[in-house]
N, C-alpha and C. Protein backbone atom coordinates (compact mmCIF):
# COMPACT_ATOMS: atom_id res chain seq x y z
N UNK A 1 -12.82 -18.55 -30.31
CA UNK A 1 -11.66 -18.55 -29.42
C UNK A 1 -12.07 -17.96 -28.07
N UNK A 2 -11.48 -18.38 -26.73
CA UNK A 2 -11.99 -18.07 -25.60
C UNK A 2 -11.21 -16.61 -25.51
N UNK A 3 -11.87 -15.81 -24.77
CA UNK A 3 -11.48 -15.03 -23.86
C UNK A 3 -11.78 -14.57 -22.28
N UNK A 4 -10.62 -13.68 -22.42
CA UNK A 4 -10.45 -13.42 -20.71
C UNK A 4 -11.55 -12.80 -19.95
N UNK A 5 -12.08 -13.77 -19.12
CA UNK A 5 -13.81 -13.49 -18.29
C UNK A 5 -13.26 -13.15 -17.02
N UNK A 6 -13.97 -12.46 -15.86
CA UNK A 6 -14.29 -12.43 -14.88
C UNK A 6 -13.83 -13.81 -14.25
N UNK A 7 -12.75 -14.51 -12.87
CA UNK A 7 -12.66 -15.67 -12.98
C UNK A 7 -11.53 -16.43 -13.64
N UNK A 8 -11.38 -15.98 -14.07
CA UNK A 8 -10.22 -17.02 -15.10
C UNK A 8 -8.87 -16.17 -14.46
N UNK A 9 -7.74 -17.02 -14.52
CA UNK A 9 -6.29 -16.91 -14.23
C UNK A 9 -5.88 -16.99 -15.58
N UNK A 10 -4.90 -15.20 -15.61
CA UNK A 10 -4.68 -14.76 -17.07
C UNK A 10 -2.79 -14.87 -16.37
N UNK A 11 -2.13 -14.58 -17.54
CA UNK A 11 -0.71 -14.28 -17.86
C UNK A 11 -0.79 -13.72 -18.85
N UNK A 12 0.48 -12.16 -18.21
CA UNK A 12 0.08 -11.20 -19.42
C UNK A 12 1.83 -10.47 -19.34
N UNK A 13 2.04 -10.47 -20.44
CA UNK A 13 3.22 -9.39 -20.49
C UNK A 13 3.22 -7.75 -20.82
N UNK A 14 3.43 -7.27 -19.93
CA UNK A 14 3.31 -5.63 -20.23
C UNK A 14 4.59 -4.95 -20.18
N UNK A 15 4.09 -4.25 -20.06
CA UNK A 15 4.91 -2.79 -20.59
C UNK A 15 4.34 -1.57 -19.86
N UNK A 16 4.37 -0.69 -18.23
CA UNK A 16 3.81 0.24 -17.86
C UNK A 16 4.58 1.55 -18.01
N UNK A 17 3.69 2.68 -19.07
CA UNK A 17 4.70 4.07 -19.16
C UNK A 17 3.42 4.88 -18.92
N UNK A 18 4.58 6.03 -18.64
CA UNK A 18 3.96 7.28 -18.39
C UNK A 18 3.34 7.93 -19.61
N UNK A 19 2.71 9.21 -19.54
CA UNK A 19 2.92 9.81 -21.10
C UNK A 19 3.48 10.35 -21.54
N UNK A 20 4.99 10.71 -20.54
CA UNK A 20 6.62 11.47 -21.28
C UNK A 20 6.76 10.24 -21.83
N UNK A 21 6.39 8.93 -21.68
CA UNK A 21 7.29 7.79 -22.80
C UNK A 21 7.97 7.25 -21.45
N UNK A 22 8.45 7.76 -20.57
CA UNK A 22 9.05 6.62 -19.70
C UNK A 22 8.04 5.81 -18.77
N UNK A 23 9.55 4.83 -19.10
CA UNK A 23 8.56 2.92 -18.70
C UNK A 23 8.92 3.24 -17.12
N UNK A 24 7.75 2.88 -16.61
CA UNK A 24 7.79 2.63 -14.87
C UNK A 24 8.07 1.05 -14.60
N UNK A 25 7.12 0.62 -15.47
CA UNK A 25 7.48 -0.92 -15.05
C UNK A 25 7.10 -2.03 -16.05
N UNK A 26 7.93 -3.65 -16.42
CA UNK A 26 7.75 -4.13 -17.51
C UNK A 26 7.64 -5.54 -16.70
N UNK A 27 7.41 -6.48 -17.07
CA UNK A 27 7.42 -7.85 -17.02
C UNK A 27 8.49 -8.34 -18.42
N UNK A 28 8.36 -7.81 -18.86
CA UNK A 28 9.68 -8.47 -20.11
C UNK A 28 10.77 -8.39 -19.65
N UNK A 29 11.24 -7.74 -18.61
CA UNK A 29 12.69 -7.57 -17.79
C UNK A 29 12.72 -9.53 -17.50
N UNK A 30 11.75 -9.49 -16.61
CA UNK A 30 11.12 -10.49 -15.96
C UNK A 30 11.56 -12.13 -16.29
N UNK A 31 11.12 -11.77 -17.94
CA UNK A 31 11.09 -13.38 -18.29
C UNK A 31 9.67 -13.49 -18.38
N UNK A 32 9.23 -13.70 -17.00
CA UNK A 32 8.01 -14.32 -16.69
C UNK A 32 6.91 -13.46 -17.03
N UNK A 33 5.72 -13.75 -17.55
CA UNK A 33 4.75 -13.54 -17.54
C UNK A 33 4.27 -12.75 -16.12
N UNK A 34 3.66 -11.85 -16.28
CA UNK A 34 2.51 -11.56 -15.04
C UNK A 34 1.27 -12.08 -14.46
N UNK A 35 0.92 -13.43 -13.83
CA UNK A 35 -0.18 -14.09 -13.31
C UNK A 35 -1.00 -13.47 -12.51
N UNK A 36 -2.03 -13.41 -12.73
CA UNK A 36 -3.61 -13.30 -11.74
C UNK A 36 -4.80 -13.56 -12.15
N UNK A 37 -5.88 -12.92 -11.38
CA UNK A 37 -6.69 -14.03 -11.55
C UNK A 37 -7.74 -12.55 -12.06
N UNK A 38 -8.76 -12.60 -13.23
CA UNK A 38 -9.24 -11.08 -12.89
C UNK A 38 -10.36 -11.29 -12.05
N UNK A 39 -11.18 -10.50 -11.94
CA UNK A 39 -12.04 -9.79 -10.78
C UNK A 39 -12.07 -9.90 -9.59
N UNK A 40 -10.52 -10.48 -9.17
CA UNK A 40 -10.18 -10.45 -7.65
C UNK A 40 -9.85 -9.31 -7.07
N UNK A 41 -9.67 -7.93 -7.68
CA UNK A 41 -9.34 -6.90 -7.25
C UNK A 41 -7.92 -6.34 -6.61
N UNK A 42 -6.63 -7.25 -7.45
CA UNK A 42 -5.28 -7.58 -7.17
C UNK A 42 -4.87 -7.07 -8.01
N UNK A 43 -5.65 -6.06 -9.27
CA UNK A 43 -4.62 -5.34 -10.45
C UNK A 43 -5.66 -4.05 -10.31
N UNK A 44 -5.02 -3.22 -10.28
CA UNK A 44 -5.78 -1.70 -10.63
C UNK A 44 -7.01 -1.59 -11.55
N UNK A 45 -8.19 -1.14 -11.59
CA UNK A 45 -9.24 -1.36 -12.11
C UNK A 45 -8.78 -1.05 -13.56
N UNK A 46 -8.11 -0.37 -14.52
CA UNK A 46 -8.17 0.20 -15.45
C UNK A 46 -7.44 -1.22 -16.06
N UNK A 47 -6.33 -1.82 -15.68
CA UNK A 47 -5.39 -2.43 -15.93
C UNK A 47 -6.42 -3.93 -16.54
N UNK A 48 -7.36 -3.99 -14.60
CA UNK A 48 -8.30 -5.55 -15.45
C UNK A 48 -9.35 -5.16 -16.22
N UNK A 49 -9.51 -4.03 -16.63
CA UNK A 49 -10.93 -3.66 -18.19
C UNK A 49 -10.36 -3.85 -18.90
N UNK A 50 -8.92 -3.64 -19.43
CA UNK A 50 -8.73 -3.69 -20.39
C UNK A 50 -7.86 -5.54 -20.72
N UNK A 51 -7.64 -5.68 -19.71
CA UNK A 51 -7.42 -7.50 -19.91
C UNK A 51 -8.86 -8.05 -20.63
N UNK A 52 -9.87 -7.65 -20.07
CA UNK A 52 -11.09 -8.24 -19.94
C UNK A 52 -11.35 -8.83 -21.73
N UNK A 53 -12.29 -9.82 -22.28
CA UNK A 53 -12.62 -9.75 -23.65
C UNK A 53 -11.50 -9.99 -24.01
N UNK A 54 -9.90 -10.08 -24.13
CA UNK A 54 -8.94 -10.53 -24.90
C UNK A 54 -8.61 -11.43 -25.48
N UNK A 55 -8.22 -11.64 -26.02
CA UNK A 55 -7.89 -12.95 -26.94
C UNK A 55 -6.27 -13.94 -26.45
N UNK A 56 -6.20 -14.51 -26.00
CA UNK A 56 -4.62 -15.72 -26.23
C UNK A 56 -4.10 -14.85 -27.31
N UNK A 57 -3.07 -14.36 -27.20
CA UNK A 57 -1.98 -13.78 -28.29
C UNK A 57 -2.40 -12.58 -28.55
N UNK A 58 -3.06 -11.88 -28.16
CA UNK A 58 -3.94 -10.69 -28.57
C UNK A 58 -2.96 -9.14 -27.82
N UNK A 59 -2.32 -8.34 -28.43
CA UNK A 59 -2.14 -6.90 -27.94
C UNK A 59 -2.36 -6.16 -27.89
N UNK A 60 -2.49 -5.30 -27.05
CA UNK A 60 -3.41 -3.88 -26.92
C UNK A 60 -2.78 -2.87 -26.51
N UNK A 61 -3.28 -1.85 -26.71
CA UNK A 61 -2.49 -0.88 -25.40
C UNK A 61 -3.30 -0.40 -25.02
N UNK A 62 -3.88 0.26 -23.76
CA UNK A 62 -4.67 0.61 -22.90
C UNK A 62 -4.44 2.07 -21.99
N UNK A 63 -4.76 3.04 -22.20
CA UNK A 63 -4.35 4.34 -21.80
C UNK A 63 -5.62 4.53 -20.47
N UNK A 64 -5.16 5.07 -19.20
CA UNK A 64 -5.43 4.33 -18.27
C UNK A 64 -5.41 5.69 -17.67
N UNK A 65 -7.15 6.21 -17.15
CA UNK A 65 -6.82 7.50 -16.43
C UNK A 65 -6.57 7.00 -15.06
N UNK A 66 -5.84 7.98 -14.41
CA UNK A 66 -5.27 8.37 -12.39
C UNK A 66 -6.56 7.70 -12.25
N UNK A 67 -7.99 7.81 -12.25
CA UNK A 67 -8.96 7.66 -11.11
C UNK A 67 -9.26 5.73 -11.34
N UNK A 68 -8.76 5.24 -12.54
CA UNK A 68 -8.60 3.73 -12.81
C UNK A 68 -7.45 3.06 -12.75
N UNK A 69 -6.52 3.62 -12.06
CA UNK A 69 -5.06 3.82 -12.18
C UNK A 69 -4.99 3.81 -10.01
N UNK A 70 -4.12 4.22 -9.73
CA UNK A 70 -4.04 4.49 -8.12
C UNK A 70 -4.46 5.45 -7.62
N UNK A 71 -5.38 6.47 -8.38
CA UNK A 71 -6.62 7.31 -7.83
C UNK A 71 -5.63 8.77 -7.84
N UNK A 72 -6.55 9.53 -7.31
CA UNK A 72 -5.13 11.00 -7.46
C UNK A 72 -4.86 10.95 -6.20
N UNK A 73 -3.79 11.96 -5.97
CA UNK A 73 -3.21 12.51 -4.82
C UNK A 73 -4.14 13.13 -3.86
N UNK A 74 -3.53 12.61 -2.88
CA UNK A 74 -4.73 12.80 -1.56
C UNK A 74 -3.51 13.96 -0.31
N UNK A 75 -4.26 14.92 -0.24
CA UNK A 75 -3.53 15.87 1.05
C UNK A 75 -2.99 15.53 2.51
N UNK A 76 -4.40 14.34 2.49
CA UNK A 76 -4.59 13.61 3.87
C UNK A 76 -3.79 12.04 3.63
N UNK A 77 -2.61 12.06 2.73
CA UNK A 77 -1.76 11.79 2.96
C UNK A 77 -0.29 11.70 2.96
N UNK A 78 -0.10 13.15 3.24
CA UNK A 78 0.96 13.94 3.45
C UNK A 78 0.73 14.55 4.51
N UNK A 79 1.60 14.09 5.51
CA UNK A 79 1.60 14.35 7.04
C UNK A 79 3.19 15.18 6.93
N UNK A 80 3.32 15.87 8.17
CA UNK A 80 4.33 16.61 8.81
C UNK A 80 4.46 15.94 9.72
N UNK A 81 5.96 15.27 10.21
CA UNK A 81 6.78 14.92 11.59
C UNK A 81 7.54 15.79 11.99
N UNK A 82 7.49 15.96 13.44
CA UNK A 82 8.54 16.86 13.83
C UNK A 82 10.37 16.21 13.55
N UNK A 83 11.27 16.51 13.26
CA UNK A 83 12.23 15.87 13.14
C UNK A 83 12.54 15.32 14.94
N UNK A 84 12.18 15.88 15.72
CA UNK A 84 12.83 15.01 17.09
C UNK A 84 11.78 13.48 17.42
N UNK A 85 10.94 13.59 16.81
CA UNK A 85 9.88 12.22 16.41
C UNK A 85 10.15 11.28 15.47
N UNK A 86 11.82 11.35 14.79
CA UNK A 86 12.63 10.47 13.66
C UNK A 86 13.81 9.85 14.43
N UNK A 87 13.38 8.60 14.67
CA UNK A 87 14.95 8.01 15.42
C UNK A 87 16.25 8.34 14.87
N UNK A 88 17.12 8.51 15.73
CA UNK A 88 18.33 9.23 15.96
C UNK A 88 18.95 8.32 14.66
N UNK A 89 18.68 6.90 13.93
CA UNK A 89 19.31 6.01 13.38
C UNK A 89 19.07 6.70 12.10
N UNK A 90 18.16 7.26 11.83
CA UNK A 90 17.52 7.20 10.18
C UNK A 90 17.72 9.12 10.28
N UNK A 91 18.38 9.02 8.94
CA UNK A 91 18.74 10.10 8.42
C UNK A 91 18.20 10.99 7.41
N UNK A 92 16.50 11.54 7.62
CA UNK A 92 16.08 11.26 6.31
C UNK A 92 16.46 11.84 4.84
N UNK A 93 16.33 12.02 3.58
CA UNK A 93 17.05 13.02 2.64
C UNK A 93 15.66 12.84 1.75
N UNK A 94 15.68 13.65 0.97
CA UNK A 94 14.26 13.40 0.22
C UNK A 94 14.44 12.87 -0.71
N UNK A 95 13.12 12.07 -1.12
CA UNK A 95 13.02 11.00 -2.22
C UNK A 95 13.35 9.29 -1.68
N UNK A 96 13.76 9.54 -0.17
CA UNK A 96 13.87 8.46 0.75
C UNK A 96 12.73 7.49 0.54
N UNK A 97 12.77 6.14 0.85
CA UNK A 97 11.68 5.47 0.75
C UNK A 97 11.57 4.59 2.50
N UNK A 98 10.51 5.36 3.24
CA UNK A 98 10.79 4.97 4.80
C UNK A 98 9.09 4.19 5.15
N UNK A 99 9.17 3.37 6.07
CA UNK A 99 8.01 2.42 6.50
C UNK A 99 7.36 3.12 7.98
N UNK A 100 6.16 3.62 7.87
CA UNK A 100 5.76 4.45 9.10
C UNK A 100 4.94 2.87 9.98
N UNK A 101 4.56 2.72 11.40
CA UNK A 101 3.95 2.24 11.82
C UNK A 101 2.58 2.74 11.94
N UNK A 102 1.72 2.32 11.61
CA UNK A 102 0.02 2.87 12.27
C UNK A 102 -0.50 2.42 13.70
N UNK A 103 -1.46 3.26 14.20
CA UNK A 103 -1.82 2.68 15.45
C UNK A 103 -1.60 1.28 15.26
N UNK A 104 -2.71 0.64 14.18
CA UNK A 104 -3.17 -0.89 13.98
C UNK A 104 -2.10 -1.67 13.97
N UNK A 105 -0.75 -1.63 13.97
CA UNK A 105 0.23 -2.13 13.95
C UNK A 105 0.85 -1.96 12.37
N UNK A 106 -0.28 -2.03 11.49
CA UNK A 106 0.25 -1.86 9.63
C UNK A 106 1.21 -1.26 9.75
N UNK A 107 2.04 -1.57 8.60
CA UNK A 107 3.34 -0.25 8.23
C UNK A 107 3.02 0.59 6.79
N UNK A 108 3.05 1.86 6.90
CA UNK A 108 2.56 2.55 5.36
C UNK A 108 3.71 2.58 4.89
N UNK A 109 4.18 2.43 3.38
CA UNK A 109 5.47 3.11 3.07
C UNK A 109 5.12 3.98 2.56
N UNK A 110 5.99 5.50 2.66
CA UNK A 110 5.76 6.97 2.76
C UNK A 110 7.17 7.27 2.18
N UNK A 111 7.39 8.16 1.11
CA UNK A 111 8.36 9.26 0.61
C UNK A 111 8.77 10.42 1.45
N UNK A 112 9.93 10.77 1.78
CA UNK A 112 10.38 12.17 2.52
C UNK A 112 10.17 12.81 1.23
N UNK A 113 9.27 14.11 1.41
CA UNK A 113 9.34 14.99 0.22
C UNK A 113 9.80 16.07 0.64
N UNK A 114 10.05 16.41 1.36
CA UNK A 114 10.92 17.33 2.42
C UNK A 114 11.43 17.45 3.41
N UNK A 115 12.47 18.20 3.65
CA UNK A 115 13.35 18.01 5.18
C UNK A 115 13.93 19.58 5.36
N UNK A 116 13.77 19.56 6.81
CA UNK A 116 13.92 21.28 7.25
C UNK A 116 14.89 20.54 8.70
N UNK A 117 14.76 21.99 9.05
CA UNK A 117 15.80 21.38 10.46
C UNK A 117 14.90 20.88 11.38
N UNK A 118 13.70 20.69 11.46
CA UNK A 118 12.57 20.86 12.24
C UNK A 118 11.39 19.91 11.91
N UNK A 119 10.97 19.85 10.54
CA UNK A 119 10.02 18.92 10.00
C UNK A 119 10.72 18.53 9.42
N UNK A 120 10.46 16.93 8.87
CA UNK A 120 10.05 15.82 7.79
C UNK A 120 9.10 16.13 7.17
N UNK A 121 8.60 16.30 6.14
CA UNK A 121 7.42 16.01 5.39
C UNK A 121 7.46 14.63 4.55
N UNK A 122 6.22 13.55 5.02
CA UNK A 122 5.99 12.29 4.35
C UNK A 122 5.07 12.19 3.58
N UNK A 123 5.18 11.90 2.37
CA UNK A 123 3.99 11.59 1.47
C UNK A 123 3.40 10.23 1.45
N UNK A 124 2.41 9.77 1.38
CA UNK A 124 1.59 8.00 1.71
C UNK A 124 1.44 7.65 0.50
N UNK A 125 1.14 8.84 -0.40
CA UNK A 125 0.27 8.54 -1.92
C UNK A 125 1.37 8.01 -2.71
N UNK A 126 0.56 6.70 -3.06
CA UNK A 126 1.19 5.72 -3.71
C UNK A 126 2.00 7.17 -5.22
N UNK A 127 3.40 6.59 -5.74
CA UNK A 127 4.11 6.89 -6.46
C UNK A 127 3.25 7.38 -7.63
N UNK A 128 2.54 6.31 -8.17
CA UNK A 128 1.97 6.46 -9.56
C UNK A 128 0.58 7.69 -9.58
N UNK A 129 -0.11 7.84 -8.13
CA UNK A 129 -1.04 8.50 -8.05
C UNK A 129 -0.95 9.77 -8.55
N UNK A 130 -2.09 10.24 -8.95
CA UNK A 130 -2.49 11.23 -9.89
C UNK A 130 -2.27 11.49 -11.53
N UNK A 131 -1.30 9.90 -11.67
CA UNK A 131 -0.75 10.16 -13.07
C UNK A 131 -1.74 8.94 -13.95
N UNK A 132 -1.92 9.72 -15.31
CA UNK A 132 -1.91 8.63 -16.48
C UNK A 132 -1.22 7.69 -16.70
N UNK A 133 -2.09 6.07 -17.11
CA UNK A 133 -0.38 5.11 -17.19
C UNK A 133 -0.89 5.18 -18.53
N UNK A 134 -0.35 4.54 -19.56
CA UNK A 134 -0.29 3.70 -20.36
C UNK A 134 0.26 2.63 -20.49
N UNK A 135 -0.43 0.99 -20.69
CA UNK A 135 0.27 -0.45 -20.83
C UNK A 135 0.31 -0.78 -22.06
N UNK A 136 0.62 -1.69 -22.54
CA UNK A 136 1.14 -2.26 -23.59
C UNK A 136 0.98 -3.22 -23.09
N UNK A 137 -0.03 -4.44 -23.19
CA UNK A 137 -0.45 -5.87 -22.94
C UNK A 137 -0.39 -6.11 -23.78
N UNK A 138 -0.18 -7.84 -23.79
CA UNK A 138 0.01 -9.17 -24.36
C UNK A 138 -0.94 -10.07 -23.70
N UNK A 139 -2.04 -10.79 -23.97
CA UNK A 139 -2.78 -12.03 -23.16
C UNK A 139 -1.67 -12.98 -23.62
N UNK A 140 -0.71 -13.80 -22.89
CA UNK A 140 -0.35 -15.05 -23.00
C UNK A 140 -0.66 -15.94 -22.94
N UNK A 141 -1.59 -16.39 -21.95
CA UNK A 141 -2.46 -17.80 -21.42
C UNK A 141 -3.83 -17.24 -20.56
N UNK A 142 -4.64 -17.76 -20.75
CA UNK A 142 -5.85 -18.31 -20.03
C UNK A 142 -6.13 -19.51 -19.29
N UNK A 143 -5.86 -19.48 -18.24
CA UNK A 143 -6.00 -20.66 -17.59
C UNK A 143 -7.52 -21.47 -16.97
């Protein structure tokens, strides 16, 4: 029976939790399957090792450290804004989810993790960073 190589366009149904047990994110909500292609570098490294070698119909679960996962928390990206450097429109409150501009024109999306009368504090680091996931895969198709 074939399995999932380097190259090949997989569909997979998961299941992403923490290790309190809560689900961050599922494709069974979905309906649909999850499509990609592996070793394009479009799923978190931990996520395509453990696709890798699978079988059509085959389930696994895959416990997935931070550094194969969205890497840990980085300092240097958690910046301080002065609050008179926050347009008069946006109100921030923490746990906000706000889009910064970069020189390059990119937009980062950044968390308020704090608010004073004076600073904003924005966090860059992706949500999941520094944490363990655990998935719960399904190979559905090999294409």
């Amino acid at each position: 029976m074939a399995t999932a190589q380097n190259g090949n366009t997989v569909k997979v149904h998961y299941t992403g939790k923490l290790h309190d047990g809560s689900v961050f994110d599922s494709s069974i909500k979905r309906n649909e399957p999850l499509e990609f292609t592996l070793g394009q570098g479009n799923m978190i490294a931990g996520f395509e090792k453990a696709v890798l070698g699978m079988e059509v119909g085959q389930s696994k679960v895959a416990d997935i450290p931070a550094n194969e996962a969205y890497g840990q928390k980085t300092q240097d990206m958690i910046i301080e804004v002065p609050r008179k450097d926050v347009p008069a429109n946006i109100n921030p409150q923490v746990g906000q989810q706000l889009a910064i501009k970069q020189n390059d024109g990119r937009t980062v999306p950044v968390t308020v993790t704090e608010v004073t009368e004076e600073i904003i504090t924005l966090d860059g680091n992706h949500p999941l960073a520094g944490k363990d996931l655990i998935f719960e895969i399904e190979l559905v198709e090999i294409k």
